[in-house]
N, C-alpha and C. Protein backbone atom coordinates (compact mmCIF):
# COMPACT_ATOMS: atom_id res chain seq x y z
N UNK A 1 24.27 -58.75 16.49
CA UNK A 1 25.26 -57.80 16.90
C UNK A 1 26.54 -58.57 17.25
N UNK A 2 27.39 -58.17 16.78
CA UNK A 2 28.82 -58.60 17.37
C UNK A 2 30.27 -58.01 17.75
N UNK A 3 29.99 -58.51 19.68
CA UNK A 3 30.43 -58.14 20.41
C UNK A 3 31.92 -58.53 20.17
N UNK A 4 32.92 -57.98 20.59
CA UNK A 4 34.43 -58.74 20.76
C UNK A 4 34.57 -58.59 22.40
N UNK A 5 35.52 -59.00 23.13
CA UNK A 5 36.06 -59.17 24.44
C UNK A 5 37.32 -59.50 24.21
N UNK A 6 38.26 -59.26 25.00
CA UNK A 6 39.62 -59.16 25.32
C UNK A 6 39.70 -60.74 26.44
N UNK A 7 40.33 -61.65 25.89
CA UNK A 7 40.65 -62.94 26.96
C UNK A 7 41.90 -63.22 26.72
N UNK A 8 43.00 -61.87 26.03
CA UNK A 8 43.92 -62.16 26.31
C UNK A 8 44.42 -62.96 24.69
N UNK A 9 43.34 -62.45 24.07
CA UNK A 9 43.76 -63.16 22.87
C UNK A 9 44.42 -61.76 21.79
N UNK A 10 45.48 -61.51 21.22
CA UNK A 10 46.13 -60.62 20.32
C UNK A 10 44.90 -59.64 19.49
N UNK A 11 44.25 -60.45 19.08
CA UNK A 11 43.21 -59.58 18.61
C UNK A 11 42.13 -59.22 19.11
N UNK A 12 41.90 -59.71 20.46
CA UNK A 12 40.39 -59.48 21.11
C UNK A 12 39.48 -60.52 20.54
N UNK A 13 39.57 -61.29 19.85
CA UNK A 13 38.46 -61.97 19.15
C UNK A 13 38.70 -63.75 20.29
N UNK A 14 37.48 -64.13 20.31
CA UNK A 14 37.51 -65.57 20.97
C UNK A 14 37.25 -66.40 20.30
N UNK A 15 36.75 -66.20 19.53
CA UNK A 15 36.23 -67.25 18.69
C UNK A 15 36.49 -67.55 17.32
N UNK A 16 36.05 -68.19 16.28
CA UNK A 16 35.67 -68.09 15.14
C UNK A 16 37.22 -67.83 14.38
N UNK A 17 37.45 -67.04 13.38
CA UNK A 17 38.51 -66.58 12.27
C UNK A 17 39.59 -66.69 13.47
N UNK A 18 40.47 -67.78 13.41
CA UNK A 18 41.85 -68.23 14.21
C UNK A 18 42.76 -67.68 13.13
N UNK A 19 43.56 -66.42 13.13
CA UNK A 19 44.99 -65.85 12.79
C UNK A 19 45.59 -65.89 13.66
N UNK A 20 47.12 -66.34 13.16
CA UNK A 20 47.65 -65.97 14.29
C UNK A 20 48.69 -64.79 13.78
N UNK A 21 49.16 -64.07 15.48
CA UNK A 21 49.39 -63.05 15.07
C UNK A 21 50.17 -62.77 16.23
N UNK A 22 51.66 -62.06 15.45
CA UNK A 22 52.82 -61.89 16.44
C UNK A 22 52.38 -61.21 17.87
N UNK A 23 52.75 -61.51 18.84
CA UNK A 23 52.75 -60.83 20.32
C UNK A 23 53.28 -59.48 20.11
N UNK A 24 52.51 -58.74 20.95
CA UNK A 24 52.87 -57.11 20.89
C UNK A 24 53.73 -57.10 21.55
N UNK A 25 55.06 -56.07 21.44
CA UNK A 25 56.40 -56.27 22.41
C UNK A 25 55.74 -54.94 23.37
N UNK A 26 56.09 -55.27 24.63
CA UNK A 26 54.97 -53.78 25.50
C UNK A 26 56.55 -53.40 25.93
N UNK A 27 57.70 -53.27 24.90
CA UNK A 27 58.66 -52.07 25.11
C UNK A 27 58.84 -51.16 24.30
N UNK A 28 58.08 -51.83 22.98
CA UNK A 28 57.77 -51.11 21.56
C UNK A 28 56.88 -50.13 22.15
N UNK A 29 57.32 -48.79 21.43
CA UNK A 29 56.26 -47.93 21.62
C UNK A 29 55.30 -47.95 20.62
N UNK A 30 54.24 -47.44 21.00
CA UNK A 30 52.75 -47.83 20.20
C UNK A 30 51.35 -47.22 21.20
N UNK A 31 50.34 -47.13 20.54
CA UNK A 31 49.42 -46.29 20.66
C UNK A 31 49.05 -47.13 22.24
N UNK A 32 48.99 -48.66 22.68
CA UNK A 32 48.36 -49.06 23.63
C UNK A 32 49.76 -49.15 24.80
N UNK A 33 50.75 -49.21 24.42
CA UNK A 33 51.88 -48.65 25.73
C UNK A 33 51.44 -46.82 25.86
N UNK A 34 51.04 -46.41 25.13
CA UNK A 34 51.41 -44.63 25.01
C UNK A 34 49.95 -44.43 26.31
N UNK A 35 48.56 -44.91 25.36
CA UNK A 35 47.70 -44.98 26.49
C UNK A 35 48.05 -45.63 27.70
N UNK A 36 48.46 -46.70 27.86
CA UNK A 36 49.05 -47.37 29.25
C UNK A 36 50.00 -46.00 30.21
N UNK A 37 50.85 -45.68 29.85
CA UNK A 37 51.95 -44.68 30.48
C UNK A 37 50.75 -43.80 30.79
N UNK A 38 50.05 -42.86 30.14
CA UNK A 38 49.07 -41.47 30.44
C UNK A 38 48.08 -42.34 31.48
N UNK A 39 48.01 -43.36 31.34
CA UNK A 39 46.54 -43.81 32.30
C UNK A 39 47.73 -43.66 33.78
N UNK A 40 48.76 -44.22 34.11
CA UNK A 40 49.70 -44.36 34.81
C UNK A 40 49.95 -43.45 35.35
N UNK A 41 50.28 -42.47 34.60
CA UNK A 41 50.97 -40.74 34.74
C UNK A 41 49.79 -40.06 35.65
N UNK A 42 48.60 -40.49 35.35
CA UNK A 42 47.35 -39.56 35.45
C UNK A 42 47.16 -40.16 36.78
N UNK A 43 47.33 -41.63 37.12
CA UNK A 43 47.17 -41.91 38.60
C UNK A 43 47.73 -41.36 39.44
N UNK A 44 48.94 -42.05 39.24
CA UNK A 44 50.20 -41.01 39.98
C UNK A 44 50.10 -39.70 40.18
N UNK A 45 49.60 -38.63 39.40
CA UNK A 45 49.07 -37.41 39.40
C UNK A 45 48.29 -37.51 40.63
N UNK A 46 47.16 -37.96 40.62
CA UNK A 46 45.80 -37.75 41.10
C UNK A 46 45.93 -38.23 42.48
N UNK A 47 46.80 -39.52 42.89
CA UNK A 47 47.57 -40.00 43.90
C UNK A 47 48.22 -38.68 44.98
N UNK A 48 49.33 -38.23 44.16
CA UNK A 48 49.97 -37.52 44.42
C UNK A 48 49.25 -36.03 45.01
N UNK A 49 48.61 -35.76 44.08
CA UNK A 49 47.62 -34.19 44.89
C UNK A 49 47.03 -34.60 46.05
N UNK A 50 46.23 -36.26 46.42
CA UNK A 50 45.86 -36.86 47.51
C UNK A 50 47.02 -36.64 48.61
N UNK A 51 48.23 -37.03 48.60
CA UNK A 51 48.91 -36.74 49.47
C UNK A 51 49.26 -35.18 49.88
N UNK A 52 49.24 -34.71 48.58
CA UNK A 52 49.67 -33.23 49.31
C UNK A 52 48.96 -32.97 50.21
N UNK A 53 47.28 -33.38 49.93
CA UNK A 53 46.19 -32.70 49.81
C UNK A 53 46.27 -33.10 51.55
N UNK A 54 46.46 -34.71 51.87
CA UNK A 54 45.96 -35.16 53.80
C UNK A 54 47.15 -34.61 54.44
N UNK A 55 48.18 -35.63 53.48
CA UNK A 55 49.30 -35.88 54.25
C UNK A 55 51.10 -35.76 53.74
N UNK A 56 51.73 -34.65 53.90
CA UNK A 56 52.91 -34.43 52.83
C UNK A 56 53.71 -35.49 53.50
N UNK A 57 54.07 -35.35 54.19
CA UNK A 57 54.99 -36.79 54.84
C UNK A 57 55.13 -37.88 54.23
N UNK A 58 54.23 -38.21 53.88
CA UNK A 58 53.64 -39.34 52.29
C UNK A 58 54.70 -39.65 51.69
N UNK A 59 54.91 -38.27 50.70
CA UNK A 59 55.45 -38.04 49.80
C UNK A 59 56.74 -39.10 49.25
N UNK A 60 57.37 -38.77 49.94
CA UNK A 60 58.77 -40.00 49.71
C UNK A 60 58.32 -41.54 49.67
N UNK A 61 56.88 -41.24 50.34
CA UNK A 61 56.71 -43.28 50.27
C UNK A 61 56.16 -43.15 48.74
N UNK A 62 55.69 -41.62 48.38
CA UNK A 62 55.05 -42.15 47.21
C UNK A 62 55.97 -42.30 46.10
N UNK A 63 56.92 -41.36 46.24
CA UNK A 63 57.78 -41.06 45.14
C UNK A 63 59.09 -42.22 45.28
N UNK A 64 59.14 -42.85 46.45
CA UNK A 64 59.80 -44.30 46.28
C UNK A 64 58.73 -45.90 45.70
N UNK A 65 57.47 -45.37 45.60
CA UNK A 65 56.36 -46.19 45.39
C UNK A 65 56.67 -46.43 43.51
N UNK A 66 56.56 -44.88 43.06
CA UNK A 66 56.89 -44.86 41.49
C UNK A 66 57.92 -45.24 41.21
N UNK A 67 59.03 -44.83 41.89
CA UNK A 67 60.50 -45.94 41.11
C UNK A 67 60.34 -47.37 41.35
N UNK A 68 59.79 -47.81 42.73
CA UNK A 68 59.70 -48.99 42.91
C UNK A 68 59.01 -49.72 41.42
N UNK A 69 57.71 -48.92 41.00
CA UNK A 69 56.87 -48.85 40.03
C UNK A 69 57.60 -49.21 38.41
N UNK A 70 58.55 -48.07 38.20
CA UNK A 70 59.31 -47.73 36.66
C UNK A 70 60.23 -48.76 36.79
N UNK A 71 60.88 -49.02 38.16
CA UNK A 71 62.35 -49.80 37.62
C UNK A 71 61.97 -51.00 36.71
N UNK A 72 61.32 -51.89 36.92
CA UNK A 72 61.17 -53.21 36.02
C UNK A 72 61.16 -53.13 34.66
N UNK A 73 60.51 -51.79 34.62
CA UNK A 73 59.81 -51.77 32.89
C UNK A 73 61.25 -50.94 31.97
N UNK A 74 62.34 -50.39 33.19
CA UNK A 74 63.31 -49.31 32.76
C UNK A 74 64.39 -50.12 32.47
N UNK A 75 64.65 -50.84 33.34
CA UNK A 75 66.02 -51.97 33.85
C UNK A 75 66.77 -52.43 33.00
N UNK A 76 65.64 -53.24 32.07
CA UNK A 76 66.53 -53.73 31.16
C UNK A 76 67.17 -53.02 29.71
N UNK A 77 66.48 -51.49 29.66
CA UNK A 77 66.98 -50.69 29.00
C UNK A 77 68.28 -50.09 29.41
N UNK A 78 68.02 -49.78 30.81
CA UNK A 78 69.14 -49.25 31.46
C UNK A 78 70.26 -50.08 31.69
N UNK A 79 70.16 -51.21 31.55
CA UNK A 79 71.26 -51.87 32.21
C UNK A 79 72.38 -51.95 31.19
N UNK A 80 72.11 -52.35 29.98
CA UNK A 80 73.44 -52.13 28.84
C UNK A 80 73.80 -50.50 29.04
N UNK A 81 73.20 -49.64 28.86
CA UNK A 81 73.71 -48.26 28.73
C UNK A 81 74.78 -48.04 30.33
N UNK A 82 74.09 -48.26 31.52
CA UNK A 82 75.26 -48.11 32.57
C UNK A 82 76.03 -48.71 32.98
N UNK A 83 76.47 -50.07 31.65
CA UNK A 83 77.41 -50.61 31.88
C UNK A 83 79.01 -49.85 31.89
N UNK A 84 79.34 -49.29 30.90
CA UNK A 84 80.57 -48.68 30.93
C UNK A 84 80.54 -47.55 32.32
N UNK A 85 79.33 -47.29 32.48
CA UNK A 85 79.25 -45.89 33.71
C UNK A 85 79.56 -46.82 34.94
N UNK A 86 79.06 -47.82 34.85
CA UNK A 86 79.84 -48.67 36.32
C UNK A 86 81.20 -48.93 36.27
N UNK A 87 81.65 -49.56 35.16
CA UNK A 87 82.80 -50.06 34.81
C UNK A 87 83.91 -49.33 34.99
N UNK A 88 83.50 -47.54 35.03
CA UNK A 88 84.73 -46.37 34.84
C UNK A 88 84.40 -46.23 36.19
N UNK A 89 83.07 -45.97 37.21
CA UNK A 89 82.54 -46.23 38.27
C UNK A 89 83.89 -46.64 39.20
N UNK A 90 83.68 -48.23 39.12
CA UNK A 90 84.58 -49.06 39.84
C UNK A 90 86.34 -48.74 39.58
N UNK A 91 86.24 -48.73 38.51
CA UNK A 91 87.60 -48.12 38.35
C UNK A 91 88.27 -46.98 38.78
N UNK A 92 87.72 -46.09 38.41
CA UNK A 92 87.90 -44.80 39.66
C UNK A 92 87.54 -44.81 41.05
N UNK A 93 87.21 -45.73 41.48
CA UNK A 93 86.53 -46.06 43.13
C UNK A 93 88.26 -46.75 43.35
N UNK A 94 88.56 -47.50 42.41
CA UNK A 94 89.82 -48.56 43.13
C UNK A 94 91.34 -47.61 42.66
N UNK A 95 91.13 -46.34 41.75
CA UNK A 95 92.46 -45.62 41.83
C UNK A 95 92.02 -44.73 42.71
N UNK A 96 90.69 -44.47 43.45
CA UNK A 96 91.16 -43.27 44.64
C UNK A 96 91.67 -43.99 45.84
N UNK A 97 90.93 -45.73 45.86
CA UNK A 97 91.29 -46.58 46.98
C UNK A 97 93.14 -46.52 47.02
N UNK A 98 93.62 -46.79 45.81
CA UNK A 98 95.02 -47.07 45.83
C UNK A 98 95.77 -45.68 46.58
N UNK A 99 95.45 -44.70 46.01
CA UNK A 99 95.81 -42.99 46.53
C UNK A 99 95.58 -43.05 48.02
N UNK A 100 94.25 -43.38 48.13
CA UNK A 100 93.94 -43.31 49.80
C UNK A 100 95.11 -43.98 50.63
N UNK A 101 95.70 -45.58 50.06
CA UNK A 101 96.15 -46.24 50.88
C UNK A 101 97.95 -45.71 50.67
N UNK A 102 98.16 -44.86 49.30
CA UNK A 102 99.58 -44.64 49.38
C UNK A 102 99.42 -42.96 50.37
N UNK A 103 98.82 -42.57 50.68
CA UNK A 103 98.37 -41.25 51.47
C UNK A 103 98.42 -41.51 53.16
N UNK A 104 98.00 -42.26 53.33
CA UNK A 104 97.92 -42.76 54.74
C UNK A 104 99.70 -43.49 55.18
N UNK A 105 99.56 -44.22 54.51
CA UNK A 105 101.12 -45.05 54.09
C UNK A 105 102.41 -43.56 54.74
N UNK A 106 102.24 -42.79 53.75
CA UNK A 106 103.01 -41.59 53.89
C UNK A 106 102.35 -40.45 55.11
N UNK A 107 101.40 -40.54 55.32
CA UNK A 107 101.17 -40.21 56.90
C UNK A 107 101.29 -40.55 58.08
N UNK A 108 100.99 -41.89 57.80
CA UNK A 108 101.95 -43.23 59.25
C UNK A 108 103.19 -43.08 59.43
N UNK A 109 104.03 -42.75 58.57
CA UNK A 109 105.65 -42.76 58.08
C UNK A 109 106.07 -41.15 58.85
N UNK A 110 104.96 -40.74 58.35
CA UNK A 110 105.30 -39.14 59.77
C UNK A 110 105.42 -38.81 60.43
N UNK A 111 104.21 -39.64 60.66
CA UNK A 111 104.08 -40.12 62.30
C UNK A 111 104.79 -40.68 62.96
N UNK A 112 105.68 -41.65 62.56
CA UNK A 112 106.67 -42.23 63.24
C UNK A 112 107.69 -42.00 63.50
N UNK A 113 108.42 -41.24 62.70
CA UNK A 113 109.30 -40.24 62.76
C UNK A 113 109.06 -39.28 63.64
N UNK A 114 107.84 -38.42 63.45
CA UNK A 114 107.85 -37.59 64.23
C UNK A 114 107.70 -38.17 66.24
N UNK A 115 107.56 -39.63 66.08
CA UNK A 115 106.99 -40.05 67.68
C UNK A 115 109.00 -40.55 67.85
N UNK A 116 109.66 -40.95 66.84
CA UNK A 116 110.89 -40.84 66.99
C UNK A 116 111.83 -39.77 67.40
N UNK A 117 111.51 -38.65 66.76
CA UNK A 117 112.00 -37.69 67.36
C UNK A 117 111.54 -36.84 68.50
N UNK A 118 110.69 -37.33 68.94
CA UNK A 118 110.09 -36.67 70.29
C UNK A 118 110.90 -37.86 71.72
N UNK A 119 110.86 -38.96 71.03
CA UNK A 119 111.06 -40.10 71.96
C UNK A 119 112.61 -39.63 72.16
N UNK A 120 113.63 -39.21 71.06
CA UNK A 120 114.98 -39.09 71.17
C UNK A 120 115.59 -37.26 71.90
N UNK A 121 114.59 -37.38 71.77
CA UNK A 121 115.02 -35.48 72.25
C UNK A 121 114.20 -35.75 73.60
N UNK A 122 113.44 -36.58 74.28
CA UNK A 122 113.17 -36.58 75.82
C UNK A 122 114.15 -37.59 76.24
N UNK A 123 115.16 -38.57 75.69
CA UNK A 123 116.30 -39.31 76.05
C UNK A 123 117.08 -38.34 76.07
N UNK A 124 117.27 -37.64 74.90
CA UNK A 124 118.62 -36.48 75.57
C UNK A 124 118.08 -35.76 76.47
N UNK A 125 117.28 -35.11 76.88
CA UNK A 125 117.19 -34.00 77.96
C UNK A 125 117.60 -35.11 79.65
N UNK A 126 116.54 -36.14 79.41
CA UNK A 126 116.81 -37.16 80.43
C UNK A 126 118.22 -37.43 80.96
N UNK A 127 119.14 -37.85 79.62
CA UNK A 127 120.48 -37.58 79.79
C UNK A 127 121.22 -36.53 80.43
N UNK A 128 120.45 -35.31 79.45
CA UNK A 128 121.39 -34.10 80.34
C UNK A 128 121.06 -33.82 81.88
N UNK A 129 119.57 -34.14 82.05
CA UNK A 129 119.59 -33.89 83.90
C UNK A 129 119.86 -35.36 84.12
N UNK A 130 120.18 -36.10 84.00
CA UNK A 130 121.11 -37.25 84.73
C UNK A 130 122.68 -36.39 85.07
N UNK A 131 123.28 -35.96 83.88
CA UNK A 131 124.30 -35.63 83.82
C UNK A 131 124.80 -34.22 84.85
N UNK A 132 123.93 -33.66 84.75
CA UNK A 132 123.57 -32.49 85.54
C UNK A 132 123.53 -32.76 86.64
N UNK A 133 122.78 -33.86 87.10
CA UNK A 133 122.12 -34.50 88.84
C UNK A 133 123.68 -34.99 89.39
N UNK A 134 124.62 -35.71 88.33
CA UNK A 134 126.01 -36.46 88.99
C UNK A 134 126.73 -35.28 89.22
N UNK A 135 127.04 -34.44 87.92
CA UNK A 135 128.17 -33.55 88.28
C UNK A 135 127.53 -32.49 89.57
N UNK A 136 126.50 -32.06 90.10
CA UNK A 136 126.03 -31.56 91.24
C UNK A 136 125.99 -32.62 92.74
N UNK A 137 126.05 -33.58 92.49
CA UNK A 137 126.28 -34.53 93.53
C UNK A 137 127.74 -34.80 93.47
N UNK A 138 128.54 -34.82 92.95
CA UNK A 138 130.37 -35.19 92.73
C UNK A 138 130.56 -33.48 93.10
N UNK A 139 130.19 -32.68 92.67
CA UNK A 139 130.44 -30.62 93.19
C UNK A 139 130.47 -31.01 95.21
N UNK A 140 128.91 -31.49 95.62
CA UNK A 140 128.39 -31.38 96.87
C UNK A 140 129.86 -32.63 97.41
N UNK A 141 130.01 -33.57 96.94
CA UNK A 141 130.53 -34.50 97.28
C UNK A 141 132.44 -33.95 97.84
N UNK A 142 132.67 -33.16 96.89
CA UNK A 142 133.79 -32.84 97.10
C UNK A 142 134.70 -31.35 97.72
């Protein structure tokens, strides 16, 4: 009878008839990634009803457990595609920064004015009861 075993060799075989034979890419899709993902999916499933089932509170550790899980195998797919999405990202982050800082700029500038004209209209009133206080003391005086 002859058995095969898996030691990690491409074909399962250990012994005997040496081919060699390209490495499976496990980003290629194919029948043993497709089973891999459903065996995965089905944990996570079965996981997941466990939590509903004791404890919902869980939940977020679990569902941060699976991204923790996907990112590695996703990453390097993802990472060329959200390049331009960062790139317009940052760029629009640094023209609202510029707006923000010409916005404030022109609100400080209001402000100062407006603490100017409060400061100059309590000098004139100051003035006028100064002026008021002499000519009523020079009235009493004379």
């Amino acid at each position: 009878m002859n058995t095969s075993k898996l030691d990690g060799h491409p074909l399962g075989k250990t012994g005997g008839d040496h081919h060699e034979a390209e490495p499976v890419d496990p980003t290629e899709p194919g029948d043993h990634n497709f089973d891999t993902a459903v065996a995965t999916v089905a944990t996570v499933a079965v996981v997941g009803v466990g939590v509903l089932a004791f404890e919902a509170a869980l939940l977020p550790g679990l569902a941060l457990g699976v991204v923790t899980m996907l990112v590695p195998k996703f990453l390097p797919k993802i990472g060329p595609a959200l390049s331009p999405v960062v790139k317009s990202t940052v760029r629009g982050a640094y023209k609202v920064g510029q707006k923000t800082r010409e916005m404030v700029a022109e609100a400080e500038e209001h402000v100062h004015d407006i603490v100017a004209e409060v400061n100059a209209e309590d000098e004139a009133k100051a003035v006028a009861a100064e002026t008021t206080r002499l000519r009523a003391a020079n009235a009493s005086a004379a």
